[in-house]
C-alpha atoms as a PDB file:
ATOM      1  CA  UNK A   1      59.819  79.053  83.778  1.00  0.00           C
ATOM      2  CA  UNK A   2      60.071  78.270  87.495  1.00  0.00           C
ATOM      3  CA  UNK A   3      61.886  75.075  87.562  1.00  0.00           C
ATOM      4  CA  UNK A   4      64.106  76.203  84.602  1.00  0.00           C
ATOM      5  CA  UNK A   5      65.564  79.396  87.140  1.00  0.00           C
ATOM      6  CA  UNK A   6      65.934  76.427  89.611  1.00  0.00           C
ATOM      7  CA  UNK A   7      68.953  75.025  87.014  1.00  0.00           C
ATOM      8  CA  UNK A   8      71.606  76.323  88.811  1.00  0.00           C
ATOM      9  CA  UNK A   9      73.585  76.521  84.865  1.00  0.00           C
ATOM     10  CA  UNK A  10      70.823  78.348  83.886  1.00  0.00           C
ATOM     11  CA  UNK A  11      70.915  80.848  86.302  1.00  0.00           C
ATOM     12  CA  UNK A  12      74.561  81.097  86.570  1.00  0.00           C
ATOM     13  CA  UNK A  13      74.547  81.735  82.389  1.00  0.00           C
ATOM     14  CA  UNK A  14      71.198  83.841  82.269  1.00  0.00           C
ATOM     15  CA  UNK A  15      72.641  86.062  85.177  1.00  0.00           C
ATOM     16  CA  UNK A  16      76.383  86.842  83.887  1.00  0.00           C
ATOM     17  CA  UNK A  17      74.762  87.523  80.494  1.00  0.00           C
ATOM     18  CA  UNK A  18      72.604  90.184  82.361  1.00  0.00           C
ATOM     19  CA  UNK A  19      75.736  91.128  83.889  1.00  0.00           C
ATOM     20  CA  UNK A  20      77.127  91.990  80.717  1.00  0.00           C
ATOM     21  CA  UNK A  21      73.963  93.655  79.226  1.00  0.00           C
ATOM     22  CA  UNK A  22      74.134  95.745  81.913  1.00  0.00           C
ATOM     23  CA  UNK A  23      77.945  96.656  82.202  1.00  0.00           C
ATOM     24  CA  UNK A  24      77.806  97.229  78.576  1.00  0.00           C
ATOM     25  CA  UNK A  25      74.417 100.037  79.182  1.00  0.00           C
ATOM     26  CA  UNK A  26      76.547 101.029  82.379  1.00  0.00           C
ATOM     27  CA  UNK A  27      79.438 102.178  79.906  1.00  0.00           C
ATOM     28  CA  UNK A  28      77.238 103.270  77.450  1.00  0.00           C
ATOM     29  CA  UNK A  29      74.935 105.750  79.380  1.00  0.00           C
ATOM     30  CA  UNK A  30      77.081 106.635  82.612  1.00  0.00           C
ATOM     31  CA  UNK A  31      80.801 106.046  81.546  1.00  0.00           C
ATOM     32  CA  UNK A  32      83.175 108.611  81.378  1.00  0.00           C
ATOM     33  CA  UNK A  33      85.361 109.405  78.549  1.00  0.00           C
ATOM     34  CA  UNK A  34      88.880 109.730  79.789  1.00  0.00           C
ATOM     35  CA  UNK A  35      90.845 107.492  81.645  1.00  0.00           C
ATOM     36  CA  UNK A  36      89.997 108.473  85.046  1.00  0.00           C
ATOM     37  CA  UNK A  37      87.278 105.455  85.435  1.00  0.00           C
ATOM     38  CA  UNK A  38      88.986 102.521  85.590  1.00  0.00           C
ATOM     39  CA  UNK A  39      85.820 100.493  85.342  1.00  0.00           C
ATOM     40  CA  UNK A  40      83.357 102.234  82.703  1.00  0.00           C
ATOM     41  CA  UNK A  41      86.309 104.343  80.715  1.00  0.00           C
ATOM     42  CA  UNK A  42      86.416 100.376  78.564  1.00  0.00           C
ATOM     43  CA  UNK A  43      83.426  98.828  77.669  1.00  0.00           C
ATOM     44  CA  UNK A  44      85.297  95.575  78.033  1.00  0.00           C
ATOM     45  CA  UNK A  45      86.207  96.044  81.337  1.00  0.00           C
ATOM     46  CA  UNK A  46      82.652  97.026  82.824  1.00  0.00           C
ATOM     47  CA  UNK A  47      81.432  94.314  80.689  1.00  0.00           C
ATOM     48  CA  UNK A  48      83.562  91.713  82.524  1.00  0.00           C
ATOM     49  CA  UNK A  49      82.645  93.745  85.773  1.00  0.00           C
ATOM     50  CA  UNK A  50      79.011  93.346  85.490  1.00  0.00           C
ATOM     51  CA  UNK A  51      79.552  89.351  84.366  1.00  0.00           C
ATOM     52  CA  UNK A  52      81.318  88.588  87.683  1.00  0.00           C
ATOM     53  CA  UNK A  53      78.908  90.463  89.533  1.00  0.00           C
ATOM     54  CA  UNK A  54      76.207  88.501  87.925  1.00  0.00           C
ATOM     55  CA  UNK A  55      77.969  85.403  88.515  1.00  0.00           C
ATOM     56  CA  UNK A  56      78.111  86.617  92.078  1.00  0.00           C
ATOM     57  CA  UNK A  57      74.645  87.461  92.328  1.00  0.00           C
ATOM     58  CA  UNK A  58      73.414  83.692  90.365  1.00  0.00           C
ATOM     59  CA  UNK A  59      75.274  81.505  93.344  1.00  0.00           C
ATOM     60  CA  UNK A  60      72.800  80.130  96.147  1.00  0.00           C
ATOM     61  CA  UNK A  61      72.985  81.348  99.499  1.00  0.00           C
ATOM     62  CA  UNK A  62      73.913  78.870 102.584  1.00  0.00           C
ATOM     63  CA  UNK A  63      71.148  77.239 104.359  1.00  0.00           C
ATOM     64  CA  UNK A  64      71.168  75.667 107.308  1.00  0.00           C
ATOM     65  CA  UNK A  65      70.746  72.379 107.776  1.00  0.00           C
ATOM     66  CA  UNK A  66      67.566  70.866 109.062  1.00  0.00           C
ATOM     67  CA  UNK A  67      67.419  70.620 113.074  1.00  0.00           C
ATOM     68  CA  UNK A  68      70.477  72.629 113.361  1.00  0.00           C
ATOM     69  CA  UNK A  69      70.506  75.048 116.050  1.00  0.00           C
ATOM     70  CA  UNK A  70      70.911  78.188 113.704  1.00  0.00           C
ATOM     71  CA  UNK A  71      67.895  76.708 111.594  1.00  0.00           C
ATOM     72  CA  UNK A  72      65.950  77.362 114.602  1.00  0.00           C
ATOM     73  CA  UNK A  73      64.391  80.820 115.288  1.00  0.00           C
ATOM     74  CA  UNK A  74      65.928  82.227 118.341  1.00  0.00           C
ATOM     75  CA  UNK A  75      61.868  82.163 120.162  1.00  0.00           C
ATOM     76  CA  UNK A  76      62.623  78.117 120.515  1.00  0.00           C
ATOM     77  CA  UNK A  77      65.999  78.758 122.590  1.00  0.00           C
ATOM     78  CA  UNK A  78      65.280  79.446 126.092  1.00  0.00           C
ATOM     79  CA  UNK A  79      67.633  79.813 128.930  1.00  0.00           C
ATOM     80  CA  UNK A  80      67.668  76.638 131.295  1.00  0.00           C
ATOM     81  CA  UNK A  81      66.579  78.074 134.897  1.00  0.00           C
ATOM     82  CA  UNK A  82      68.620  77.679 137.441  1.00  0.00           C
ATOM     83  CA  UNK A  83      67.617  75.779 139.824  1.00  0.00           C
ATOM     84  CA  UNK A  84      69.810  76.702 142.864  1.00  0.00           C
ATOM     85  CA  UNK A  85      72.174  79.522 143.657  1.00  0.00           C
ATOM     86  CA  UNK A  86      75.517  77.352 143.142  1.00  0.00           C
ATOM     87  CA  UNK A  87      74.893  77.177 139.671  1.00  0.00           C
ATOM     88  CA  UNK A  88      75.120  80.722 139.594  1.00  0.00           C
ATOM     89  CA  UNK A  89      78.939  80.816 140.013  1.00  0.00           C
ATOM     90  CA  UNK A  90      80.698  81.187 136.514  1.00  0.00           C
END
């Protein structure tokens, strides 16, 4: 189950379809019934809502590349010393 939630198609099909699942019980148990909820007043709507949302939620994250400064915790980086008071001077 691991390396299949690794596929990034997988994940970016399994988590719109929860999207919808859950836009659909969003509407179902929450939504209002006049118009004055533009997102869970259609079931369609909040349906499409919680897909893009999902689809938001399947895409990776950036990571840094290895030996890139930001990769590196901030504990590594130290301030050079300065060695005399000319260097000082912005």
């Amino acid at each position: 189950m691991k390396k299949l939630l690794k596929n990034k198609w997988f994940r970016r099909v399994l988590f719109p379809g929860l999207g919808v699942l859950g836009g659909f019980a969003y509407y179902y148990f929450i939504g209002c019934s006049g118009n004055t909820c533009p997102i869970s007043s259609n079931p369609y709507i909040s349906m499409g809502y919680g897909a893009v949302m999902g689809l938001v939620f399947s895409m990776p994250g950036k990571r840094p590349r290895r030996g890139h400064p930001i990769s590196r915790s901030a504990a590594v980086h130290q301030k050079p010393e300065i060695q005399n008071p000319k260097q000082i001077q912005n």
